[in-house]
PDB file of N, CA and C in Angstrom:
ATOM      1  N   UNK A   1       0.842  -1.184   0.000  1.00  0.00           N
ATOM      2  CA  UNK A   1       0.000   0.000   0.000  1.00  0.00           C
ATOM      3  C   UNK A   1       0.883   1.241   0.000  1.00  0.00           C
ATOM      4  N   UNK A   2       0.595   1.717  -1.153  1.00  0.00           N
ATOM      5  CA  UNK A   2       1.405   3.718  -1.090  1.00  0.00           C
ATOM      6  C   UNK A   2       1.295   4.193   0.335  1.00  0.00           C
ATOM      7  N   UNK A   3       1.550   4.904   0.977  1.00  0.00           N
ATOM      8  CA  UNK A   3       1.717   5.711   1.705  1.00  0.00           C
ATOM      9  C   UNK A   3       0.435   6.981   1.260  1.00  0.00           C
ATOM     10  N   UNK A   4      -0.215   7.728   2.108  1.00  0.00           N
ATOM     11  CA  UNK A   4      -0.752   9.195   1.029  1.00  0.00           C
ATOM     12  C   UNK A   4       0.034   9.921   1.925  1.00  0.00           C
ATOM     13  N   UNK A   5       0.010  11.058   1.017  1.00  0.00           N
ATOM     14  CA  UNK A   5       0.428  12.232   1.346  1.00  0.00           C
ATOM     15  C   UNK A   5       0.055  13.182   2.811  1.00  0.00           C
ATOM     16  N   UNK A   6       0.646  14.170   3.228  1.00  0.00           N
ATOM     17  CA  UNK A   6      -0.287  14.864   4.460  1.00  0.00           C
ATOM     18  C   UNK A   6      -1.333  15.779   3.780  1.00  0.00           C
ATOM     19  N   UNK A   7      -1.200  15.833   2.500  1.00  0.00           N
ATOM     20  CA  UNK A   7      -2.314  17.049   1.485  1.00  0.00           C
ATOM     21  C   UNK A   7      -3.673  15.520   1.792  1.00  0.00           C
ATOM     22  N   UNK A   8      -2.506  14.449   0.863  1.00  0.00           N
ATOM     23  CA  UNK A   8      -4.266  13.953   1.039  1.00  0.00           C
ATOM     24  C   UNK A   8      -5.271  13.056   2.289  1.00  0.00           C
ATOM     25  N   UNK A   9      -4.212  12.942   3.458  1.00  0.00           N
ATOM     26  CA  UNK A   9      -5.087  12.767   4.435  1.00  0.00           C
ATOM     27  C   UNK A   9      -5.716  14.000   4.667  1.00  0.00           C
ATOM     28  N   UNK A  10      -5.187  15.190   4.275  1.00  0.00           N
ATOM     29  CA  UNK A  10      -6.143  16.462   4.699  1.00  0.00           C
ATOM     30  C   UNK A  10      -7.445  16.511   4.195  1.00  0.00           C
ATOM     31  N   UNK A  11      -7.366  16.597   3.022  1.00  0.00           N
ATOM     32  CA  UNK A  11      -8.188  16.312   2.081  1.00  0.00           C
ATOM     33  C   UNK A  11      -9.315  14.908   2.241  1.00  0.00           C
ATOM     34  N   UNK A  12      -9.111  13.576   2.862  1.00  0.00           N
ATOM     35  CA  UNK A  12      -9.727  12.561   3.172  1.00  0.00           C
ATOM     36  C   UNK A  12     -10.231  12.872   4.496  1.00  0.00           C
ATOM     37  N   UNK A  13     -10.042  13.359   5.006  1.00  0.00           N
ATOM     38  CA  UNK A  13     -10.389  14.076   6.589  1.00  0.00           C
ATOM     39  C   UNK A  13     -11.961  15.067   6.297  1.00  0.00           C
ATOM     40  N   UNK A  14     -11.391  15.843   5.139  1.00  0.00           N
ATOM     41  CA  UNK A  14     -12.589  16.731   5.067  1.00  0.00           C
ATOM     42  C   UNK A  14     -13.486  15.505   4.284  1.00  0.00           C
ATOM     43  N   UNK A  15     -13.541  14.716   3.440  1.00  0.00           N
ATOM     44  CA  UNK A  15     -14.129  13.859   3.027  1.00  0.00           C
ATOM     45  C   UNK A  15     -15.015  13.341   3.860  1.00  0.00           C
ATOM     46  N   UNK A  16     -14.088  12.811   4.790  1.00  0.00           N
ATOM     47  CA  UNK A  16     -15.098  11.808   5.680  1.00  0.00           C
ATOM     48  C   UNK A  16     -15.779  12.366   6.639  1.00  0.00           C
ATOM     49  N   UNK A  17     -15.973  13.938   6.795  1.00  0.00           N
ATOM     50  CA  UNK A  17     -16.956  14.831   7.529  1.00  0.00           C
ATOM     51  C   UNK A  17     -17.482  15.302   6.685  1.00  0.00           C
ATOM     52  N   UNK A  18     -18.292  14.468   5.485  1.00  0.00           N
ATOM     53  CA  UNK A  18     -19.190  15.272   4.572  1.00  0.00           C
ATOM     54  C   UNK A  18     -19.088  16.150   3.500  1.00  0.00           C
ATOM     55  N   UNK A  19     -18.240  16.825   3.672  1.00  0.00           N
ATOM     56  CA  UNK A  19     -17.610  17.700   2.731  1.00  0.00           C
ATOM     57  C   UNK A  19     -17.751  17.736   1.450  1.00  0.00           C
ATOM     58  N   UNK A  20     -18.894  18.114   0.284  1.00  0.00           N
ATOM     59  CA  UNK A  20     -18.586  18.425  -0.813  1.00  0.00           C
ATOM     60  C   UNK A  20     -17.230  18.678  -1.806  1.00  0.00           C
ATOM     61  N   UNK A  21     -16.733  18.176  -2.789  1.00  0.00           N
ATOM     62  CA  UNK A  21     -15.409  18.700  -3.665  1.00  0.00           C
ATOM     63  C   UNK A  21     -15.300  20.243  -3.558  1.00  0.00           C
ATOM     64  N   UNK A  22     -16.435  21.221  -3.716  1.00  0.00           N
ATOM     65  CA  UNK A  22     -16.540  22.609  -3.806  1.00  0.00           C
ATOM     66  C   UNK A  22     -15.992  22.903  -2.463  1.00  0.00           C
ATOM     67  N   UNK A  23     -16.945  22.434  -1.195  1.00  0.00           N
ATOM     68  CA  UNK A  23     -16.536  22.958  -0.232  1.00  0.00           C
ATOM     69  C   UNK A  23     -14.968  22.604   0.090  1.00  0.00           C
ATOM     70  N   UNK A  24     -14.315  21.150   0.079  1.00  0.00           N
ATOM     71  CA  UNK A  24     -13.116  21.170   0.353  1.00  0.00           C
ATOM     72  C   UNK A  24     -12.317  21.924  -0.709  1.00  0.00           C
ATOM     73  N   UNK A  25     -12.769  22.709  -1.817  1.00  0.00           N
ATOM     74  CA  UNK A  25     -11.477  23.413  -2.523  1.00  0.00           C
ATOM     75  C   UNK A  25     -11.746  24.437  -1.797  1.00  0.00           C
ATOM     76  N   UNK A  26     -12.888  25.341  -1.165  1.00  0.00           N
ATOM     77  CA  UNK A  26     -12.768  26.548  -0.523  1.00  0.00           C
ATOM     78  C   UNK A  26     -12.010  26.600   0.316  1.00  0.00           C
ATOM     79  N   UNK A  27     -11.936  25.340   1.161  1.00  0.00           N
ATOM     80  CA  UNK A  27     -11.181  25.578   2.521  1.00  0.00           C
ATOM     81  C   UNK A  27     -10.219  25.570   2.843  1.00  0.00           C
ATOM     82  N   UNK A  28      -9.398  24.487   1.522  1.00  0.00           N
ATOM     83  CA  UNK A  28      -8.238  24.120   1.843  1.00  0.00           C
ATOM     84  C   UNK A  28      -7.678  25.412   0.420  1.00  0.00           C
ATOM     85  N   UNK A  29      -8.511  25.818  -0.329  1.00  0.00           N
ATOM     86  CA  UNK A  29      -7.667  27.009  -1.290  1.00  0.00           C
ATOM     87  C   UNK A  29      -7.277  26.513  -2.461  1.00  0.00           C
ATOM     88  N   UNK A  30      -7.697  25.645  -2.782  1.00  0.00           N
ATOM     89  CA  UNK A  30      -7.462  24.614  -4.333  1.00  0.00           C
ATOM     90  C   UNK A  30      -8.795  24.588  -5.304  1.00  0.00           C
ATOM     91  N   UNK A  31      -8.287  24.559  -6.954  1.00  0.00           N
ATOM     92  CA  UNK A  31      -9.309  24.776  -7.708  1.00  0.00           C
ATOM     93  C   UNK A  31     -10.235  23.162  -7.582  1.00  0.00           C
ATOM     94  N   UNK A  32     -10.918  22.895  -8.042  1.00  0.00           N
ATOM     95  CA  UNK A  32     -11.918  21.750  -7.973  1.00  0.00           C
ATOM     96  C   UNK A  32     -11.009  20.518  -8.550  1.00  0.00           C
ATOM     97  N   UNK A  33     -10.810  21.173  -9.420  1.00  0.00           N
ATOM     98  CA  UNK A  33     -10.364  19.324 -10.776  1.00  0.00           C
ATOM     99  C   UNK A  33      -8.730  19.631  -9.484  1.00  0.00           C
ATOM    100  N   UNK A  34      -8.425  20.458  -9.078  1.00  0.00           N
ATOM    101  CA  UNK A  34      -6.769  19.609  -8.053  1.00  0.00           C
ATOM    102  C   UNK A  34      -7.326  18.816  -7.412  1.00  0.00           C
ATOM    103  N   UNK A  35      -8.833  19.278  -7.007  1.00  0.00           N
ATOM    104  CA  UNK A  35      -9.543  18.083  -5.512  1.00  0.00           C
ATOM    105  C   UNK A  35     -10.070  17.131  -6.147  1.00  0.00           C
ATOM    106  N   UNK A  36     -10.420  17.012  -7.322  1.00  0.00           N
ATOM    107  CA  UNK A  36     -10.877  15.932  -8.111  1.00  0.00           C
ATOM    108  C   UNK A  36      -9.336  14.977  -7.898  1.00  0.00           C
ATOM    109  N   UNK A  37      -7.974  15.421  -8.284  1.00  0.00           N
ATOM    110  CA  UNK A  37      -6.990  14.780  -9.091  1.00  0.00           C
ATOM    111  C   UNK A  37      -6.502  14.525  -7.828  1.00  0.00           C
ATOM    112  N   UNK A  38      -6.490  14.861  -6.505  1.00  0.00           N
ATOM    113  CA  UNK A  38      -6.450  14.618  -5.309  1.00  0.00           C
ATOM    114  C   UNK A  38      -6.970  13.129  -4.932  1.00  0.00           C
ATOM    115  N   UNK A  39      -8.511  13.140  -5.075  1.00  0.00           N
ATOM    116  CA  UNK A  39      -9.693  11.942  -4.645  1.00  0.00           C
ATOM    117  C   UNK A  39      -9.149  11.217  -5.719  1.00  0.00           C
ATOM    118  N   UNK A  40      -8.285  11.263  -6.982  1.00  0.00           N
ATOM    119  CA  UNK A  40      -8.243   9.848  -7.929  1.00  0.00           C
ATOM    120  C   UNK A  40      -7.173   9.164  -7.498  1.00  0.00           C
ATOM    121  N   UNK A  41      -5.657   9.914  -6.961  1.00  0.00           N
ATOM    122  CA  UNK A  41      -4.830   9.726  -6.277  1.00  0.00           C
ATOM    123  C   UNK A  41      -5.362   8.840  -4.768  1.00  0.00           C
ATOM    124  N   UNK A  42      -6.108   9.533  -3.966  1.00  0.00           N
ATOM    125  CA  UNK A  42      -6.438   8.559  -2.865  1.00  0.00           C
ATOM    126  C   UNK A  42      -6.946   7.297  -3.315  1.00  0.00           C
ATOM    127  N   UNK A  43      -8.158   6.906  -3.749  1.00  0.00           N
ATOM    128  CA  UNK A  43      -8.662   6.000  -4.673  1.00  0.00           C
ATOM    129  C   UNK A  43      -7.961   4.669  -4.963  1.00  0.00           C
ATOM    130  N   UNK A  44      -7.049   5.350  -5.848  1.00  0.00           N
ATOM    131  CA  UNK A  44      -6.127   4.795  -6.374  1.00  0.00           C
ATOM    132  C   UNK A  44      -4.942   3.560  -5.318  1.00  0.00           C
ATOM    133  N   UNK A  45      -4.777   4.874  -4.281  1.00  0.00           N
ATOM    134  CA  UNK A  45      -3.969   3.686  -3.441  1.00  0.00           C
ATOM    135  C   UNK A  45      -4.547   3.222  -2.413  1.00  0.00           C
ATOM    136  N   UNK A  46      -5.813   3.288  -2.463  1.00  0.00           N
ATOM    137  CA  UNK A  46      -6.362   2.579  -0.932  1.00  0.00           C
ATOM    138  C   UNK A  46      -7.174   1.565  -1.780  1.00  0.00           C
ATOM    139  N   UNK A  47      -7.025   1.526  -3.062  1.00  0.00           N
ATOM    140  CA  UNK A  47      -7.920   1.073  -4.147  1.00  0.00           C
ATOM    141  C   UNK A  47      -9.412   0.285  -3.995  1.00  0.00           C
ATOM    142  N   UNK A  48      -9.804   1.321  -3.901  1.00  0.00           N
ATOM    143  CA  UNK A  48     -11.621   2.107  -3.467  1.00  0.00           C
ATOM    144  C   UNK A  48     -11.645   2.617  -5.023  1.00  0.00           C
ATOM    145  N   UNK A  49     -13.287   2.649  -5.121  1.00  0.00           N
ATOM    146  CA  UNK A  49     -14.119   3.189  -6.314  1.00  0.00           C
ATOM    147  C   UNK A  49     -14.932   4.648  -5.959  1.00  0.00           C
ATOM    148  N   UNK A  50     -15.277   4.659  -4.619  1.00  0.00           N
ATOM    149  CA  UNK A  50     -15.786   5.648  -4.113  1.00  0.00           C
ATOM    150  C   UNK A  50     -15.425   6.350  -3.087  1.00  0.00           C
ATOM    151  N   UNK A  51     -15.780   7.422  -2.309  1.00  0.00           N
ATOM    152  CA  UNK A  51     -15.716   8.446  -1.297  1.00  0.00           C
ATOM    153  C   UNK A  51     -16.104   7.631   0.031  1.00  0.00           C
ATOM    154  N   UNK A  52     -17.274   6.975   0.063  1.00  0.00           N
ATOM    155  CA  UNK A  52     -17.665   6.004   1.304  1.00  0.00           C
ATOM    156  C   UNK A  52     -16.354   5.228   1.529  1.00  0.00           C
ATOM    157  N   UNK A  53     -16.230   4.507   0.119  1.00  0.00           N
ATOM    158  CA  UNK A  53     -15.314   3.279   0.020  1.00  0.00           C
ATOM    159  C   UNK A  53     -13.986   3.783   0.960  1.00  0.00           C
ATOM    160  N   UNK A  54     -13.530   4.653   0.446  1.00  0.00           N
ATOM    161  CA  UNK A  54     -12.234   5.756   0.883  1.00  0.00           C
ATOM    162  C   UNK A  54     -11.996   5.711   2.257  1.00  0.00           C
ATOM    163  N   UNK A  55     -12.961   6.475   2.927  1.00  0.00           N
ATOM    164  CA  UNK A  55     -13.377   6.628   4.491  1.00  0.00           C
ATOM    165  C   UNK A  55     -13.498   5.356   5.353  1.00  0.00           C
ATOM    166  N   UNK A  56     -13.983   4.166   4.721  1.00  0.00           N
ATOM    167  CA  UNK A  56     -13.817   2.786   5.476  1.00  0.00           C
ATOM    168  C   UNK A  56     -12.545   2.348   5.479  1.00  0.00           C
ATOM    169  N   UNK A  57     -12.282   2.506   4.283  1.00  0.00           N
ATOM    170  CA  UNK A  57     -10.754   1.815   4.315  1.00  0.00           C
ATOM    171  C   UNK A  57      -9.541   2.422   4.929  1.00  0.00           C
ATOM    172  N   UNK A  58      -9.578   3.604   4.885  1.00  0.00           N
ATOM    173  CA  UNK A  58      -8.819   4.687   5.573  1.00  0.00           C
ATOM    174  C   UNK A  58      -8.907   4.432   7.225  1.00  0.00           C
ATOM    175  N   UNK A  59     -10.172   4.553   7.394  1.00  0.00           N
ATOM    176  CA  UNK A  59     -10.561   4.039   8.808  1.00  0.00           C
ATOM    177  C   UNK A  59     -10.295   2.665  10.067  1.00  0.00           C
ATOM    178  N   UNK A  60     -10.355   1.322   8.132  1.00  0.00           N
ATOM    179  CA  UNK A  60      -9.656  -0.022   8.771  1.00  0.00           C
ATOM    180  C   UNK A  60      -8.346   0.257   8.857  1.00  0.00           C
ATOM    181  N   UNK A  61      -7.426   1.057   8.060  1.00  0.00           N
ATOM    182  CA  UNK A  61      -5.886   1.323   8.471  1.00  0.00           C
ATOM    183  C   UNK A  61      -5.743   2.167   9.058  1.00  0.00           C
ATOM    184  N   UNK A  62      -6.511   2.784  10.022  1.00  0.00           N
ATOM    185  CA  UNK A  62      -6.340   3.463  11.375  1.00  0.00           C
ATOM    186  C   UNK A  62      -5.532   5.205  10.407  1.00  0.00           C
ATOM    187  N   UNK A  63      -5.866   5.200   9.607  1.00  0.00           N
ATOM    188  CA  UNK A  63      -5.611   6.630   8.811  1.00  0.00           C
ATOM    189  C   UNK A  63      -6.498   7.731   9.585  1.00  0.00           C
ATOM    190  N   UNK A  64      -7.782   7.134   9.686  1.00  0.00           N
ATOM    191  CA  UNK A  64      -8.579   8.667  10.511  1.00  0.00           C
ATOM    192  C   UNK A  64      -9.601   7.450  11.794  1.00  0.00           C
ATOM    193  N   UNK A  65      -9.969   8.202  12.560  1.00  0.00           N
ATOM    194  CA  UNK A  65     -10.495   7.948  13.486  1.00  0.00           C
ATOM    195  C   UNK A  65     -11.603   7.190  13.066  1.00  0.00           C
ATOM    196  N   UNK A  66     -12.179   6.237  13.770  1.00  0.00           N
ATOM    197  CA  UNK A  66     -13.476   5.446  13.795  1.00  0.00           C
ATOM    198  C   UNK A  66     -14.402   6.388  14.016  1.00  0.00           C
TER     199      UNK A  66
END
């Protein structure tokens, strides 16, 4: 398993509290398609299809809190 980045646990953090793509580019200051190219990157190495998917799996490797 890749390692992610500290951008994209940031980024998977706001994910898994709901967070819209729009709202996490406001907050964190990034245009949309970086937070898009962000979520394909996470995806990719936790190799998940979705945003739910993301947050469980992140969660079974103790990446973010239960």
């Amino acid at each position: 398993l890749e390692p992610l980045s500290a951008r994209e646990l940031d980024l998977l953090s706001l994910v898994a509290q709901g967070l819209s793509n729009q709202e996490i580019g406001a907050r964190l200051f990034l245009a949309l398609d970086t937070v898009k190219g962000h979520n394909r990157r996470i995806y990719a190495k936790l190799n998940v299809q979705r945003r739910t998917e993301a947050v469980a799996r992140a969660r079974e490797l103790g990446l973010l809190p239960p």
